[in-house]
Structure formats: C-alpha cells, structure tokens
N, C-alpha and C. Protein backbone atom coordinates (compact mmCIF):
# COMPACT_ATOMS: atom_id res chain seq x y z
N UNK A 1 -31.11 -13.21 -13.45
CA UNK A 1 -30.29 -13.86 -12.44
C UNK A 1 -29.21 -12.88 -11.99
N UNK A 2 -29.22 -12.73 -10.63
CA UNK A 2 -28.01 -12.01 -10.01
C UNK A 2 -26.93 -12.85 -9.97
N UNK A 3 -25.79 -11.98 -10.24
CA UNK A 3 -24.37 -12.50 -9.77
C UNK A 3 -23.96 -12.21 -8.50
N UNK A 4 -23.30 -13.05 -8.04
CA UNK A 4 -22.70 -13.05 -6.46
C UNK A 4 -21.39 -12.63 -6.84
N UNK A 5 -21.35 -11.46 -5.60
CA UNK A 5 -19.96 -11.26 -5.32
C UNK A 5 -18.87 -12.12 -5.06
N UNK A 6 -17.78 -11.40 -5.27
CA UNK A 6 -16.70 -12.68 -4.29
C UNK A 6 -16.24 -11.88 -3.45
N UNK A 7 -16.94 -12.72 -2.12
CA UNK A 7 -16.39 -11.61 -1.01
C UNK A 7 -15.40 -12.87 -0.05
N UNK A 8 -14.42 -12.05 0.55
CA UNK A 8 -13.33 -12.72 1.46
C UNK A 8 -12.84 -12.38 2.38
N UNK A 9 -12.60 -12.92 3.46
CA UNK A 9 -12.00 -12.28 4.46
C UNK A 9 -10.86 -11.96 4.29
N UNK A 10 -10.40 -11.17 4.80
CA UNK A 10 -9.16 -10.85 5.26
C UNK A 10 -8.52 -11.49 6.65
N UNK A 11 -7.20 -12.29 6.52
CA UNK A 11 -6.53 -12.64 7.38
C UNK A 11 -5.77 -11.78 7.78
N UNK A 12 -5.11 -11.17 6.66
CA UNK A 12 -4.05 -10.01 7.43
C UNK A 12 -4.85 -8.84 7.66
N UNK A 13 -3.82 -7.74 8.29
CA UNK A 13 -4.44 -6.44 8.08
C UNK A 13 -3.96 -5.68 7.44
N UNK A 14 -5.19 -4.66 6.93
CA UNK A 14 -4.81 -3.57 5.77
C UNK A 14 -3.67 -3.21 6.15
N UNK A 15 -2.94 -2.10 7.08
CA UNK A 15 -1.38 -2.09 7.43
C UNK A 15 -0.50 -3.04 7.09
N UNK A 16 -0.71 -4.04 7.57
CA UNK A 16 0.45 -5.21 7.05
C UNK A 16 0.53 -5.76 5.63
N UNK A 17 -1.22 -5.14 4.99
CA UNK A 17 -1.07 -5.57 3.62
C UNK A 17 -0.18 -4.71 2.39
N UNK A 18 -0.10 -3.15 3.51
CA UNK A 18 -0.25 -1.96 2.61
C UNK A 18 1.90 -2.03 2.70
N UNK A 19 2.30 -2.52 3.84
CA UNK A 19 3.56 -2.42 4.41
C UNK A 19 4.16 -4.15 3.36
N UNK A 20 3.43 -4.76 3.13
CA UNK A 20 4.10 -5.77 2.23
C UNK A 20 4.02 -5.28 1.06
N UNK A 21 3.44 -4.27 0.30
CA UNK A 21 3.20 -4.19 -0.89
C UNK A 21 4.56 -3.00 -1.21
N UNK A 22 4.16 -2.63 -0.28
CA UNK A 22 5.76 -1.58 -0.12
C UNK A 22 7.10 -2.03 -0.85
N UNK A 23 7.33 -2.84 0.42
CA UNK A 23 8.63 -4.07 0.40
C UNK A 23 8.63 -4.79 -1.01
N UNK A 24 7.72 -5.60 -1.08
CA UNK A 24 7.74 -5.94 -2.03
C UNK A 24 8.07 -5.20 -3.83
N UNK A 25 7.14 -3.97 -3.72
CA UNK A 25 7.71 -2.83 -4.52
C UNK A 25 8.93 -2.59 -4.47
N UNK A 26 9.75 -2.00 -3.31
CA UNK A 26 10.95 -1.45 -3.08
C UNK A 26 12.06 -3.07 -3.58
N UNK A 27 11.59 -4.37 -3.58
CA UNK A 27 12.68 -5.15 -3.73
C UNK A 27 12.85 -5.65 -5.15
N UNK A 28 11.22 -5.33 -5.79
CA UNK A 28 11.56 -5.89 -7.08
C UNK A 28 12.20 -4.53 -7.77
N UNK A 29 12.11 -3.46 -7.44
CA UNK A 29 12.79 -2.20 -7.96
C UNK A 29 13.99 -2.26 -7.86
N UNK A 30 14.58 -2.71 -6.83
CA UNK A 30 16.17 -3.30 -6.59
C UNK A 30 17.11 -3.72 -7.68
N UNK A 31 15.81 -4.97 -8.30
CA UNK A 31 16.52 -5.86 -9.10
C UNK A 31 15.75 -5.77 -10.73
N UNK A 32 16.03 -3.96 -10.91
CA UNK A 32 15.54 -3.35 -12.68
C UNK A 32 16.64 -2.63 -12.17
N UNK A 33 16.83 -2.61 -13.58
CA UNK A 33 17.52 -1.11 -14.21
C UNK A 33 17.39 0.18 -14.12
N UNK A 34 18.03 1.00 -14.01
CA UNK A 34 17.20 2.13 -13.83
C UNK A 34 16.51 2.09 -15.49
N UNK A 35 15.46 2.98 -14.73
CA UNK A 35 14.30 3.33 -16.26
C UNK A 35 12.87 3.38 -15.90
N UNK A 36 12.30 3.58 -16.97
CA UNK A 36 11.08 3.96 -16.21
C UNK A 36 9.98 2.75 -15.26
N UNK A 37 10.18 1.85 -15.58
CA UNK A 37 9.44 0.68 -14.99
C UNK A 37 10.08 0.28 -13.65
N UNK A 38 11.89 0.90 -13.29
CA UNK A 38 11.83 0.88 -11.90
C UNK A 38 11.24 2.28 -10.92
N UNK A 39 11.49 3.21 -11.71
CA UNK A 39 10.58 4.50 -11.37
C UNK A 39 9.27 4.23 -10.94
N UNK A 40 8.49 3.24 -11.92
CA UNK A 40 6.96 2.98 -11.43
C UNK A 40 7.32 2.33 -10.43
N UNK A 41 8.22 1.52 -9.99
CA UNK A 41 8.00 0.58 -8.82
C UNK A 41 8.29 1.25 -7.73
N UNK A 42 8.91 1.81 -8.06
CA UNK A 42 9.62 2.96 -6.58
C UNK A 42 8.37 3.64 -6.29
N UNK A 43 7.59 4.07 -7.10
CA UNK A 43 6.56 4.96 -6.75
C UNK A 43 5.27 3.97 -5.91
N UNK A 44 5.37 2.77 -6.76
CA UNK A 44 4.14 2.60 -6.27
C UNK A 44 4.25 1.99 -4.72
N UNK A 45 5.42 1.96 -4.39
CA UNK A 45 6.18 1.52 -2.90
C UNK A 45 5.86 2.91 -1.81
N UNK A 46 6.39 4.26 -2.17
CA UNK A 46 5.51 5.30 -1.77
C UNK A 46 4.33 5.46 -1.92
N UNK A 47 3.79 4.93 -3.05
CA UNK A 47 2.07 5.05 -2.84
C UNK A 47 1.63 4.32 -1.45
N UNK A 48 2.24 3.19 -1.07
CA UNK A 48 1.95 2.98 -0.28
C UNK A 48 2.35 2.64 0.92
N UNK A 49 3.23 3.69 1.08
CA UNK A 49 4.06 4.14 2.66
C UNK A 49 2.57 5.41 2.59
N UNK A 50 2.28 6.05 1.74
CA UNK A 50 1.79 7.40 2.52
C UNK A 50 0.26 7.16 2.42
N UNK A 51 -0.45 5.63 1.95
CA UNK A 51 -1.45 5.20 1.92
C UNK A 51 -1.32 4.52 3.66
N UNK A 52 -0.32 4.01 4.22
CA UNK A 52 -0.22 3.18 5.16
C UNK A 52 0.07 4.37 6.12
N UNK A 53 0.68 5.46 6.28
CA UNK A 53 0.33 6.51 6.86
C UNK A 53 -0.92 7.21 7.31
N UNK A 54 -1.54 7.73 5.84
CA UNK A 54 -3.27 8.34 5.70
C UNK A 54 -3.91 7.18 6.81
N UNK A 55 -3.88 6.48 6.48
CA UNK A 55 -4.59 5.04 6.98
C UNK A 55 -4.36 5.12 8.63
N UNK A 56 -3.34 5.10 8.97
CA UNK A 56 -2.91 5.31 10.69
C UNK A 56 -3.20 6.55 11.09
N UNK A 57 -3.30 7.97 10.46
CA UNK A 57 -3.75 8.91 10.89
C UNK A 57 -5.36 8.97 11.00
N UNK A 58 -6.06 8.33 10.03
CA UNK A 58 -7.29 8.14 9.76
C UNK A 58 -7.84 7.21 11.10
N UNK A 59 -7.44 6.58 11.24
CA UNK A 59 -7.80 5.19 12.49
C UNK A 59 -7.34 5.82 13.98
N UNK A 60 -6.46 6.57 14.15
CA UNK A 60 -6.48 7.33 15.07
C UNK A 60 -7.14 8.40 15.67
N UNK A 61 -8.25 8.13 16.97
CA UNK A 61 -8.66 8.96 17.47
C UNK A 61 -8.60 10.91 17.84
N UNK A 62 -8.57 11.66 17.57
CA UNK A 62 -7.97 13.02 18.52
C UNK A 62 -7.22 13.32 17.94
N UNK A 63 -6.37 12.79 17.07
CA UNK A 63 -5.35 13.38 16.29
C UNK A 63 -5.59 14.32 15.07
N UNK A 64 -4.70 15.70 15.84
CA UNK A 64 -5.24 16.39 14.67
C UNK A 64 -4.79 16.67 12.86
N UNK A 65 -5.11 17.23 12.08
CA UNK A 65 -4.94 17.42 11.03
C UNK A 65 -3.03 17.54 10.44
N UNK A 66 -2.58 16.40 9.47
CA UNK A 66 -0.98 17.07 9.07
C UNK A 66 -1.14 17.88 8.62
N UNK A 67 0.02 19.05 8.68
CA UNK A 67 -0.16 20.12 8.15
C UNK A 67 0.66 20.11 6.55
C-alpha cells in the first residue's frame, strides 16, 4: 500500500511567506536575551531576507548575475 502525500495549496506567496518568517524571527529575537538562541533567531531572520532576495532575483527575467 502506498502512502499519500499531504499536499496543499498555498494561499500566500512564497515572498510574503519568506518576509513573515523574517519579522517574525526579528520580533521574537527582540524579546531574548542576548545569547545564543537570540543569535539563532537573528540569523534565521537573515536566512530569510537573503532567501527572499535569491528568490526575487531568481523570478526575475534579464537580470543579470550579483556580483
């Protein structure tokens, strides 16, 4: 017997998903201490500013390579 995926749509879009995950990162980092678990949060808030970047350069036509 095969298992079925769980597949779902998406209502939002990847950008808006990648730009909440941000925010959301950057606000619960707000409210830690410094230490290393707000460090991870800070980071993973840039993970995905420059994932939500790649992503807009990628989807854009003609545009050439960042240097």
């Amino acid at each position: 017997m095969t298992k079925k995926r769980n597949r779902r749509k998406q209502t939002v879009s990847f950008d808006d998903r990648l730009q909440q995950a941000a925010s959301d990162a950057r606000q619960a980092a707000v409210n830690l201490p410094q230490g290393h678990e707000r460090d991870g949060m800070l980071q993973r808030a840039r993970q995905a500013e420059m994932a939500r970047r790649i992503n807009g350069w990628l989807a854009s036509p003609g545009q050439p390579m960042p240097k």
